[in-house]
C-alpha atoms as a PDB file:
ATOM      1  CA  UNK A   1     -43.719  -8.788  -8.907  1.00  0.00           C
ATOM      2  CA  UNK A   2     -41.739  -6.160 -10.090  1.00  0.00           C
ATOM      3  CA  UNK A   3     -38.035  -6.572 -10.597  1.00  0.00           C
ATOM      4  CA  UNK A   4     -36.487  -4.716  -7.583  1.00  0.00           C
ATOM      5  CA  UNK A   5     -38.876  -6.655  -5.439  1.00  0.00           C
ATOM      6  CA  UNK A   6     -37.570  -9.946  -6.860  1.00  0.00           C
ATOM      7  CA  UNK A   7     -33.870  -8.602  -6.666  1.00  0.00           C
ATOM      8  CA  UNK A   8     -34.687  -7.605  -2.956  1.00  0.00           C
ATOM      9  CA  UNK A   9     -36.427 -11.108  -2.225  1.00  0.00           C
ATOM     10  CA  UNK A  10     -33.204 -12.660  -3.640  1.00  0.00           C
ATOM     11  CA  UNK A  11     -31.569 -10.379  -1.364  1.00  0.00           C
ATOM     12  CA  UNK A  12     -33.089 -11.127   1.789  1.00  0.00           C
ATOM     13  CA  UNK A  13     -33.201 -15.081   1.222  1.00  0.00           C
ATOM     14  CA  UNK A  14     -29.636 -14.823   1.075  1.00  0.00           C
ATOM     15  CA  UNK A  15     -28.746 -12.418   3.984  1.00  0.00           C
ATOM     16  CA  UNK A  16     -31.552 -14.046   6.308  1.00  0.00           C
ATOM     17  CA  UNK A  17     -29.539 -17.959   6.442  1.00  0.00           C
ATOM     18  CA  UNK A  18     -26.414 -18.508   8.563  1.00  0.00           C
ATOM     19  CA  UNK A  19     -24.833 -20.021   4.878  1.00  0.00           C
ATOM     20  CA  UNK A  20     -22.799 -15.972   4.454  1.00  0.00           C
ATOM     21  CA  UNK A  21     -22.003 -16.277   8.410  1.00  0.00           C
ATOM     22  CA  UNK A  22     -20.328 -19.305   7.344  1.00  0.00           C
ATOM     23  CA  UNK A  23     -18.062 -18.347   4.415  1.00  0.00           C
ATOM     24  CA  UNK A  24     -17.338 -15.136   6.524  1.00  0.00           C
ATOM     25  CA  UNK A  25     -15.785 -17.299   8.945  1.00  0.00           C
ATOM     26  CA  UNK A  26     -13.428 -18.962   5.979  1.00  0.00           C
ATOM     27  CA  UNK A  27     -12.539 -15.426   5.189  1.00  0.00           C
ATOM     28  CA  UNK A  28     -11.228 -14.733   8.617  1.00  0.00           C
ATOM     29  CA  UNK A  29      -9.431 -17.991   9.037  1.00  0.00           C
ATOM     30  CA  UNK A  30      -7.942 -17.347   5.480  1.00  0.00           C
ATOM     31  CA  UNK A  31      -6.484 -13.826   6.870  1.00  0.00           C
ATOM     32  CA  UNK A  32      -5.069 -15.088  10.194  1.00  0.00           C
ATOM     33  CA  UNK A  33      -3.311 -17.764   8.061  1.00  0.00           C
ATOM     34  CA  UNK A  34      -1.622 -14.851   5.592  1.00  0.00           C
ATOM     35  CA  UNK A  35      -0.787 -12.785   9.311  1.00  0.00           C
ATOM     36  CA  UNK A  36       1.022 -15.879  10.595  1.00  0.00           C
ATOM     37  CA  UNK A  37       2.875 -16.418   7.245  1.00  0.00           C
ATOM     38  CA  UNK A  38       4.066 -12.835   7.332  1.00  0.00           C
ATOM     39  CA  UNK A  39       4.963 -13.415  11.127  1.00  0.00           C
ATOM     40  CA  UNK A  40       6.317 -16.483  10.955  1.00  0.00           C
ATOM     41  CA  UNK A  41       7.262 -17.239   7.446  1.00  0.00           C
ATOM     42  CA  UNK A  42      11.225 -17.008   6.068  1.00  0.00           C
ATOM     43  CA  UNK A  43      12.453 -17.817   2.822  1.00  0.00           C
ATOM     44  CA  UNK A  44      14.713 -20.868   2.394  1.00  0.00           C
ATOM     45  CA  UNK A  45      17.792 -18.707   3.667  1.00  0.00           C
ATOM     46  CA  UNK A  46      16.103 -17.396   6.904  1.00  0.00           C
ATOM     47  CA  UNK A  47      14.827 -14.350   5.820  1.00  0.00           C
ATOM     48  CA  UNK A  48      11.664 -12.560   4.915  1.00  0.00           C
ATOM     49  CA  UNK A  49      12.327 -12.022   1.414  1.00  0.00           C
ATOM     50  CA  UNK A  50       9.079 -12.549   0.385  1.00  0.00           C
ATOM     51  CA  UNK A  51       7.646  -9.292   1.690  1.00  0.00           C
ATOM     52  CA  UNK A  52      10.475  -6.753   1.132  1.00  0.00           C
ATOM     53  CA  UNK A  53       9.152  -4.660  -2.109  1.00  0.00           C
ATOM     54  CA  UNK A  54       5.807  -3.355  -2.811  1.00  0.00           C
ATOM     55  CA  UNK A  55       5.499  -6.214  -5.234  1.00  0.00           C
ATOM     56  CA  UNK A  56       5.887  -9.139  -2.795  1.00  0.00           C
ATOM     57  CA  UNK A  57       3.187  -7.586  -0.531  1.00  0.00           C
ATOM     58  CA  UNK A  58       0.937  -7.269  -3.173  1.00  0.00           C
ATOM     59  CA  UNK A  59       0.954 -10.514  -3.969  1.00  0.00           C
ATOM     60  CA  UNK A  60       0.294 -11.321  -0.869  1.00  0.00           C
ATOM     61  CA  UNK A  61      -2.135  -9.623  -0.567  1.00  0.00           C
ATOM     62  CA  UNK A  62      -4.433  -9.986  -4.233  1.00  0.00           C
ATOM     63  CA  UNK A  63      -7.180 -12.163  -2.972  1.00  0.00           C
ATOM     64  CA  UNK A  64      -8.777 -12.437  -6.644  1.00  0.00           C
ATOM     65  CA  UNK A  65      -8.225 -15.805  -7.707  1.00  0.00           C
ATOM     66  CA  UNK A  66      -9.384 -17.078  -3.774  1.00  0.00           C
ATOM     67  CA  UNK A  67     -12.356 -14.749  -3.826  1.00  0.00           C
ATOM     68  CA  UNK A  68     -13.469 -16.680  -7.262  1.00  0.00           C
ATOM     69  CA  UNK A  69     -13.175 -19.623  -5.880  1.00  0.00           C
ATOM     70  CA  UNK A  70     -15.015 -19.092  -2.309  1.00  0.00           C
ATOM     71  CA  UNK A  71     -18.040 -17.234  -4.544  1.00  0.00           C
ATOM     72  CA  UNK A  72     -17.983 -19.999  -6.742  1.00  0.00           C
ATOM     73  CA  UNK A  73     -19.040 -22.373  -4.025  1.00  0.00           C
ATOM     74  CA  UNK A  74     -21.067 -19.786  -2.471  1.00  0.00           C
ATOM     75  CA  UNK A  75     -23.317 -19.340  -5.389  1.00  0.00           C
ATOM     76  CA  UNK A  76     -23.600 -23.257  -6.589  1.00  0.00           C
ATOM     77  CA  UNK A  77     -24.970 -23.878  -2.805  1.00  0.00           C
ATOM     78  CA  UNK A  78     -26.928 -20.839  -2.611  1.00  0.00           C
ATOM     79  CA  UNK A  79     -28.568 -21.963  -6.106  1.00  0.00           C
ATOM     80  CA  UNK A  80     -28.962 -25.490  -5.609  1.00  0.00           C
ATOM     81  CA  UNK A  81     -30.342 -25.755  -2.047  1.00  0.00           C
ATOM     82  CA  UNK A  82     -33.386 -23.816  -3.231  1.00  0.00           C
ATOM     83  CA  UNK A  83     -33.905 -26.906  -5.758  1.00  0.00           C
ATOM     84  CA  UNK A  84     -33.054 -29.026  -2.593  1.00  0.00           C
ATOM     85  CA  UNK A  85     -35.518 -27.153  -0.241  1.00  0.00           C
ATOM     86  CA  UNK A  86     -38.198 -26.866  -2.720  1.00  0.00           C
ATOM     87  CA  UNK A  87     -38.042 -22.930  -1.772  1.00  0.00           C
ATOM     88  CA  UNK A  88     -37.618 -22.204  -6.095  1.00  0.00           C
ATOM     89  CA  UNK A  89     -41.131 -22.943  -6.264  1.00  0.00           C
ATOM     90  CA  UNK A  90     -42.946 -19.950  -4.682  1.00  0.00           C
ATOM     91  CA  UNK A  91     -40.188 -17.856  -6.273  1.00  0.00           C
ATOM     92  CA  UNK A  92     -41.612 -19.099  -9.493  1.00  0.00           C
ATOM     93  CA  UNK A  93     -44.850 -19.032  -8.576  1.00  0.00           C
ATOM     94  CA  UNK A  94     -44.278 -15.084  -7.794  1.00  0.00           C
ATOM     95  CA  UNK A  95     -42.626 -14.789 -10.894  1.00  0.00           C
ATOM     96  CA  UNK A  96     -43.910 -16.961 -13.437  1.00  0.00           C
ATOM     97  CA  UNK A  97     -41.594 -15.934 -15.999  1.00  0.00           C
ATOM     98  CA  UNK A  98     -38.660 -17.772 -15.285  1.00  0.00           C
ATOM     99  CA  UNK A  99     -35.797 -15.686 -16.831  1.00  0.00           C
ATOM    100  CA  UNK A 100     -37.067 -12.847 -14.676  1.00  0.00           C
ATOM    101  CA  UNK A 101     -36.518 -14.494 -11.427  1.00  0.00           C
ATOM    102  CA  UNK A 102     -33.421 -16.392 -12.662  1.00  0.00           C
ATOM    103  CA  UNK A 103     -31.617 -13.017 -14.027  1.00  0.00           C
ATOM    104  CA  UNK A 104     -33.131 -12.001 -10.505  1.00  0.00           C
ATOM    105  CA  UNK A 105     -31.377 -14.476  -8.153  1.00  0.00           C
ATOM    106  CA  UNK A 106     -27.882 -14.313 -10.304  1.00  0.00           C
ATOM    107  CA  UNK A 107     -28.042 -10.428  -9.800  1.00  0.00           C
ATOM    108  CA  UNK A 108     -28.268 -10.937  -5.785  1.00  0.00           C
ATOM    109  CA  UNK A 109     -25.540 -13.906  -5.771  1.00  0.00           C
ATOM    110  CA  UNK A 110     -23.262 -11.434  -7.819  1.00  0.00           C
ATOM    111  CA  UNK A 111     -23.252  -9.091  -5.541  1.00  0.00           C
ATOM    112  CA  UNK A 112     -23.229 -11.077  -2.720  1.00  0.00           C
ATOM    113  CA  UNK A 113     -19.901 -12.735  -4.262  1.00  0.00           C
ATOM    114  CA  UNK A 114     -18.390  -9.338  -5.119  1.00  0.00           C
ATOM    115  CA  UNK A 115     -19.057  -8.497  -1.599  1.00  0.00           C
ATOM    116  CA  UNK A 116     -17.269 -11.810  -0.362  1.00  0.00           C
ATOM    117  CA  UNK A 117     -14.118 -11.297  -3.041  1.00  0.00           C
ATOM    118  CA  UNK A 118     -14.167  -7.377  -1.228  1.00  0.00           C
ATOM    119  CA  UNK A 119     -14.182  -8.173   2.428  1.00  0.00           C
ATOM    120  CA  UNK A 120     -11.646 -10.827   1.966  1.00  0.00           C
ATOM    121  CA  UNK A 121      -9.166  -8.438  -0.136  1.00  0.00           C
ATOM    122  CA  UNK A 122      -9.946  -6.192   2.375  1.00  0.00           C
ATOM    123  CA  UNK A 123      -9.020  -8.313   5.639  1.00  0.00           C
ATOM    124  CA  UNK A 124      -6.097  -9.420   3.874  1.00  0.00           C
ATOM    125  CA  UNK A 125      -4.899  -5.965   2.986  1.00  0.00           C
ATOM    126  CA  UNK A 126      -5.322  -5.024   7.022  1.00  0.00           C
ATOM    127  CA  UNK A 127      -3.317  -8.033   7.768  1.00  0.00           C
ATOM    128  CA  UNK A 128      -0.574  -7.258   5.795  1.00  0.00           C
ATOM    129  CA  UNK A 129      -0.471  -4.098   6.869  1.00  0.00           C
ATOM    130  CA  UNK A 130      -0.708  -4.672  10.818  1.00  0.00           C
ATOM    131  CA  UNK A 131       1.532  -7.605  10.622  1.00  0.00           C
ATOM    132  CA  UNK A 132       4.276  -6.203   7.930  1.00  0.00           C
ATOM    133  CA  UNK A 133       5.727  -3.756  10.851  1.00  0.00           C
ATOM    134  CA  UNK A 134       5.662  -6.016  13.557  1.00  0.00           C
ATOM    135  CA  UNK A 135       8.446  -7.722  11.363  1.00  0.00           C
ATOM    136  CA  UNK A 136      10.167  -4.618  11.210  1.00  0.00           C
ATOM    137  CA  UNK A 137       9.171  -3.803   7.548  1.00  0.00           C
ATOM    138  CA  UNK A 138       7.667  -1.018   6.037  1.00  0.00           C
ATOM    139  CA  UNK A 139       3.813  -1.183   4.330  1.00  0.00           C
ATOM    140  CA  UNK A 140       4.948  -0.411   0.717  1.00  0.00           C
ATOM    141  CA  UNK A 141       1.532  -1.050  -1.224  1.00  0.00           C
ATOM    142  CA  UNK A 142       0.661   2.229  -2.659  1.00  0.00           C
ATOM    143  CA  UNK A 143      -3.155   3.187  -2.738  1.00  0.00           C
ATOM    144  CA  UNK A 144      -3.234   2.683  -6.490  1.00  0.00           C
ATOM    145  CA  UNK A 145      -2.112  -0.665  -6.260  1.00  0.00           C
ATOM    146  CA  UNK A 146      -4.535  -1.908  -3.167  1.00  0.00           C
ATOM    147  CA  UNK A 147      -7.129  -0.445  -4.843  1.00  0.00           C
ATOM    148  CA  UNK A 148      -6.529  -2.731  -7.616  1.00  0.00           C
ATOM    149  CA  UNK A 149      -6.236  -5.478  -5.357  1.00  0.00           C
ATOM    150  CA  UNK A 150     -10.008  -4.778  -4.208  1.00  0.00           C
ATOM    151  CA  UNK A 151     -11.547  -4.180  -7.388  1.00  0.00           C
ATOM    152  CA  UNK A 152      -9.963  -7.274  -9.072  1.00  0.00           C
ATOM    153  CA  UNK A 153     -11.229  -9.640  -6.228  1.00  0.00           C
ATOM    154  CA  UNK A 154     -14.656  -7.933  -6.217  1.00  0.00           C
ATOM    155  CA  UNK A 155     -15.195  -8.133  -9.733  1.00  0.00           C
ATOM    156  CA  UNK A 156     -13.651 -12.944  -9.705  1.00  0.00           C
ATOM    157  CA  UNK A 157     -16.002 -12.913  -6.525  1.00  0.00           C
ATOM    158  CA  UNK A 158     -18.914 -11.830  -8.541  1.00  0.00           C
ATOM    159  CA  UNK A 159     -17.494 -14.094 -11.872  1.00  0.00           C
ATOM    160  CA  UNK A 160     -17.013 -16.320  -9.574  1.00  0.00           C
ATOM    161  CA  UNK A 161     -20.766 -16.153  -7.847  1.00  0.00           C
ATOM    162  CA  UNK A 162     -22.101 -16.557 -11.097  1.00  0.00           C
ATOM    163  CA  UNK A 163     -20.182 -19.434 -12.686  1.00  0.00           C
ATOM    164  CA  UNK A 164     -21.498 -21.046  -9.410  1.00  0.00           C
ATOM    165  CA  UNK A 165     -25.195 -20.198  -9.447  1.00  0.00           C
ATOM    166  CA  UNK A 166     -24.938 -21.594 -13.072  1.00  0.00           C
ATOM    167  CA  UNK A 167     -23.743 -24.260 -12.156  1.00  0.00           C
ATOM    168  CA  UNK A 168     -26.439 -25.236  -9.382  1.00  0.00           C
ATOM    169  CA  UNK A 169     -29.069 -24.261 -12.167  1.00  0.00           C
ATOM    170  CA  UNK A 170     -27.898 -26.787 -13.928  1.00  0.00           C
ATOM    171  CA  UNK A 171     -27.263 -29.962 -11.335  1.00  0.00           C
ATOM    172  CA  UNK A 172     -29.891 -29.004  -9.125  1.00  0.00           C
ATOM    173  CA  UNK A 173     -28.038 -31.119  -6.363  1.00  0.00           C
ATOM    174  CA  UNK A 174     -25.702 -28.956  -3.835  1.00  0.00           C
ATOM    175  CA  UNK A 175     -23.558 -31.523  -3.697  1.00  0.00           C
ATOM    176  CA  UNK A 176     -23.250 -32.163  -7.232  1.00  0.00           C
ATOM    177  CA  UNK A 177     -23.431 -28.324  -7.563  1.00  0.00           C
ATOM    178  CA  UNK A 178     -20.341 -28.055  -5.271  1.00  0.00           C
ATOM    179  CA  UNK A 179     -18.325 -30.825  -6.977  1.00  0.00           C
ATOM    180  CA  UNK A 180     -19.116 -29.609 -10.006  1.00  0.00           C
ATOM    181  CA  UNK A 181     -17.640 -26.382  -8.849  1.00  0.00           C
ATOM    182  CA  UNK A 182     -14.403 -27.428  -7.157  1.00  0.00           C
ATOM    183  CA  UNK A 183     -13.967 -29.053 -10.678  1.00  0.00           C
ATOM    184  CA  UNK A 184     -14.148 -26.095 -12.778  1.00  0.00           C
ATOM    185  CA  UNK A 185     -12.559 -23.829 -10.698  1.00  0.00           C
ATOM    186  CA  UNK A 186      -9.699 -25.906  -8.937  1.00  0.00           C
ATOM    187  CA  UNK A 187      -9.211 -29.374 -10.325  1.00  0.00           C
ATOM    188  CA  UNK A 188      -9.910 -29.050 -14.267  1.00  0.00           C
ATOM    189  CA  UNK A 189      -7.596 -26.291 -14.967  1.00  0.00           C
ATOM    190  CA  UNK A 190      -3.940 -27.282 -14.416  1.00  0.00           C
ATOM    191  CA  UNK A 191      -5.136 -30.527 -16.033  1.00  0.00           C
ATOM    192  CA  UNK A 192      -6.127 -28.531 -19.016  1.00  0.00           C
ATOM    193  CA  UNK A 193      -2.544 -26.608 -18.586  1.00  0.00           C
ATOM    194  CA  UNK A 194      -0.984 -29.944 -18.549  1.00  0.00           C
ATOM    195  CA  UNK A 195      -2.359 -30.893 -21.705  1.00  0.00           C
ATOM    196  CA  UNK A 196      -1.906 -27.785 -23.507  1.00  0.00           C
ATOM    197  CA  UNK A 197       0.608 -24.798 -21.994  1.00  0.00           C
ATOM    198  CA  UNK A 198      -0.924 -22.340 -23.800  1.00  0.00           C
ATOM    199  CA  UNK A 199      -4.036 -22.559 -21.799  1.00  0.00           C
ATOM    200  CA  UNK A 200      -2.226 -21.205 -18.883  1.00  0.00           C
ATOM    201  CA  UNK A 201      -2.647 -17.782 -19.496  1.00  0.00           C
ATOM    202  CA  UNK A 202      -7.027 -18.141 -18.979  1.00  0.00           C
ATOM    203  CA  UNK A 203      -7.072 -20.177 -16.207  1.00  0.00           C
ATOM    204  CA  UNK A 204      -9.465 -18.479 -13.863  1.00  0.00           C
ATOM    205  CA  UNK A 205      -6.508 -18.118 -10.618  1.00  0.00           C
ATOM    206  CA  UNK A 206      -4.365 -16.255 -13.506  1.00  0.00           C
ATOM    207  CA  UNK A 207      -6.596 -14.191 -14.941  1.00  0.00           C
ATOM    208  CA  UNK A 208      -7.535 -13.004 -11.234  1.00  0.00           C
ATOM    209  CA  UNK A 209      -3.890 -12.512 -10.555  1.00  0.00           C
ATOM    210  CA  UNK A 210      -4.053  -9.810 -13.989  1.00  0.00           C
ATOM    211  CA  UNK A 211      -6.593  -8.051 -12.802  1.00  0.00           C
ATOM    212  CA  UNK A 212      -4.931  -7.565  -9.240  1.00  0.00           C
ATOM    213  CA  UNK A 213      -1.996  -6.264 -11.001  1.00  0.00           C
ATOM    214  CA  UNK A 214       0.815  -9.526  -9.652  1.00  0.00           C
ATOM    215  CA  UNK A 215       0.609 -11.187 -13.662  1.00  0.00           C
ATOM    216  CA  UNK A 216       1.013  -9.512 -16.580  1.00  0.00           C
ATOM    217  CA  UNK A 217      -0.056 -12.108 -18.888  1.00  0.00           C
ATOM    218  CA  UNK A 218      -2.859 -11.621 -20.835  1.00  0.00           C
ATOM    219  CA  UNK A 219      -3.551  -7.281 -21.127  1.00  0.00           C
ATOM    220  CA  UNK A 220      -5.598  -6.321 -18.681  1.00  0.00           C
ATOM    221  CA  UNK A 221      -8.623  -5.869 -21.232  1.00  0.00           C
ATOM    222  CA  UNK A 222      -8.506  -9.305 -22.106  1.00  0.00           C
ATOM    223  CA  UNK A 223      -8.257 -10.699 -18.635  1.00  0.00           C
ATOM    224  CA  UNK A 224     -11.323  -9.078 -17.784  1.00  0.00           C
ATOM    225  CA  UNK A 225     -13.221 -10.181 -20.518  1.00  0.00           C
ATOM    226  CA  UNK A 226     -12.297 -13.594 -20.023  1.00  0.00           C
ATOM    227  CA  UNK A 227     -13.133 -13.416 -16.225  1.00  0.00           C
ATOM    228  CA  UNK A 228     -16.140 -12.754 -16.843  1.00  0.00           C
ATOM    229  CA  UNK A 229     -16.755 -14.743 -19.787  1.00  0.00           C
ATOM    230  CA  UNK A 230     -16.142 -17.723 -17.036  1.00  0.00           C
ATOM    231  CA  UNK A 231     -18.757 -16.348 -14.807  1.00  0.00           C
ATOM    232  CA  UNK A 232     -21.331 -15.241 -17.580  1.00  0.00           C
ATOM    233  CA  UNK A 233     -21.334 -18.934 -19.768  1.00  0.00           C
ATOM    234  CA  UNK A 234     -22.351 -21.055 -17.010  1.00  0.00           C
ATOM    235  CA  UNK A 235     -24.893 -18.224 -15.377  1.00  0.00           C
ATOM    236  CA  UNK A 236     -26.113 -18.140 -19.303  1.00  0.00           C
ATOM    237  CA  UNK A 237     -26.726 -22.297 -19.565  1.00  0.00           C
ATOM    238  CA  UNK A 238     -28.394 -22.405 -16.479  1.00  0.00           C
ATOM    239  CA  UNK A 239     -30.648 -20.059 -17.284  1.00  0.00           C
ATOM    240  CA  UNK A 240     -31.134 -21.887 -20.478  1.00  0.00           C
ATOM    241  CA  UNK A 241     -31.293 -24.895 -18.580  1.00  0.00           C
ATOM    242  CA  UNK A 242     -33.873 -23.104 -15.854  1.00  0.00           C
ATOM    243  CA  UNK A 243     -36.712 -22.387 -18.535  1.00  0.00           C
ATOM    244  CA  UNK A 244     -36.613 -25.863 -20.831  1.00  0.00           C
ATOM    245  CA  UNK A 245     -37.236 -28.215 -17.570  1.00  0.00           C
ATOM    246  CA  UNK A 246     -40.130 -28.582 -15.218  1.00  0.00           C
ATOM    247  CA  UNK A 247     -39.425 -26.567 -11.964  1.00  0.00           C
ATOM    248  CA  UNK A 248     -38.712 -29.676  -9.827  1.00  0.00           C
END
């Protein structure tokens, strides 16, 4: 099979289960949750503070270090169940070299967690923007700026998609994919920061937050090599993993 028809396959195995239906729906709950905070919300002294400059709404809005963390689970299930479901097996079968069909499912979870990081950034952004004035403030983010804001949380969903898929290469168990996951991504890292402060600047969330332009700590340059460096390493040990075992 030819590599476009394996990316496509990848594709459609992914688009044709309710599983993106499902972390669409997280997306929209995550949105209505930043609308209420800008609705409701009020700093410690009653006001709204924390959406008065350009700044504050970007924050609010930079999705990156959420989007990495939603793809991240996305890809570990999408990976693993296939092990679960015994559905890897005609893949291989179709492609009998393994790295080909591998490189070939990672390519489709990257995009599909790219696509994820986007569409949240992008309800967010929306939501901020509907729900700023209806506070009586003005929408300050200049284009520039949200424009960062979506490129940064397209490029930690698809780190993000991939550090997942590697990991569910590697457990083979969604479950244990998941966990494994959450652990990386959520749990590991201020433990890590604990431990040793100088960590804090490569933490996946902060690295994100560089990239949407809200930290400034690392350059930009090295935040994005590091980003994906956290996506690529895992993706790269599960395909390792993928060729050196028996397929079930």
């Amino acid at each position: 099979m030819t590599w476009p028809r394996l990316v496509r396959a990848e594709i459609r195995k992914l688009s044709t289960t309710k599983m993106p239906w499902g972390f669409l729906i997280i997306l929209v709950i995550i949105s209505a949750t930043t609308a209420t905070a800008v609705i409701v919300g009020e700093d410690m002294d009653g006001t709204k503070g924390f959406i008065a400059t350009a700044a504050d709404q970007q924050s609010l809005m930079a999705f990156g270090a959420n989007a990495m963390m939603i793809a991240g689970l996305f890809g570990a299930i999408a990976v693993a169940r296939e092990y679960g479901h015994g559905t890897v097996v005609p893949t291989f079968l179709a492609a009998p070299r393994r790295h080909r069909a591998v490189l070939a499912q990672y390519t489709a979870i990257a995009l599909a967690g790219g696509l994820l990081g986007l569409v949240g950034a992008t309800l967010s952004a929306v939501v901020v923007a509907i729900s700023v004035p209806i506070v009586d403030y003005d929408f300050l983010v200049s284009a520039a700026d949200l424009t960062q804001v979506l490129a940064a949380s397209t490029f930690a969903g698809a780190a993000g998609a991939l550090l997942g898929a590697g990991l569910g290469a590697v457990v083979r168990n969604t479950g244990g994919a998941v966990t494994a996951a959450v652990l990386l991504l959520i749990i590991v890292p201020p433990i890590v920061v604990q431990l040793a402060s100088q960590a804090a600047d490569w933490v996946p969330s902060v690295l994100a937050n560089v990239l949407s332009g809200v930290a400034e700590q690392p350059d930009l340059l090295s935040a994005l090599a590091a980003l994906a460096a956290w996506g690529l390493i895992p993706a790269a040990i599960g395909l390792v993993a993928v060729q050196r075992r028996d397929v079930v």
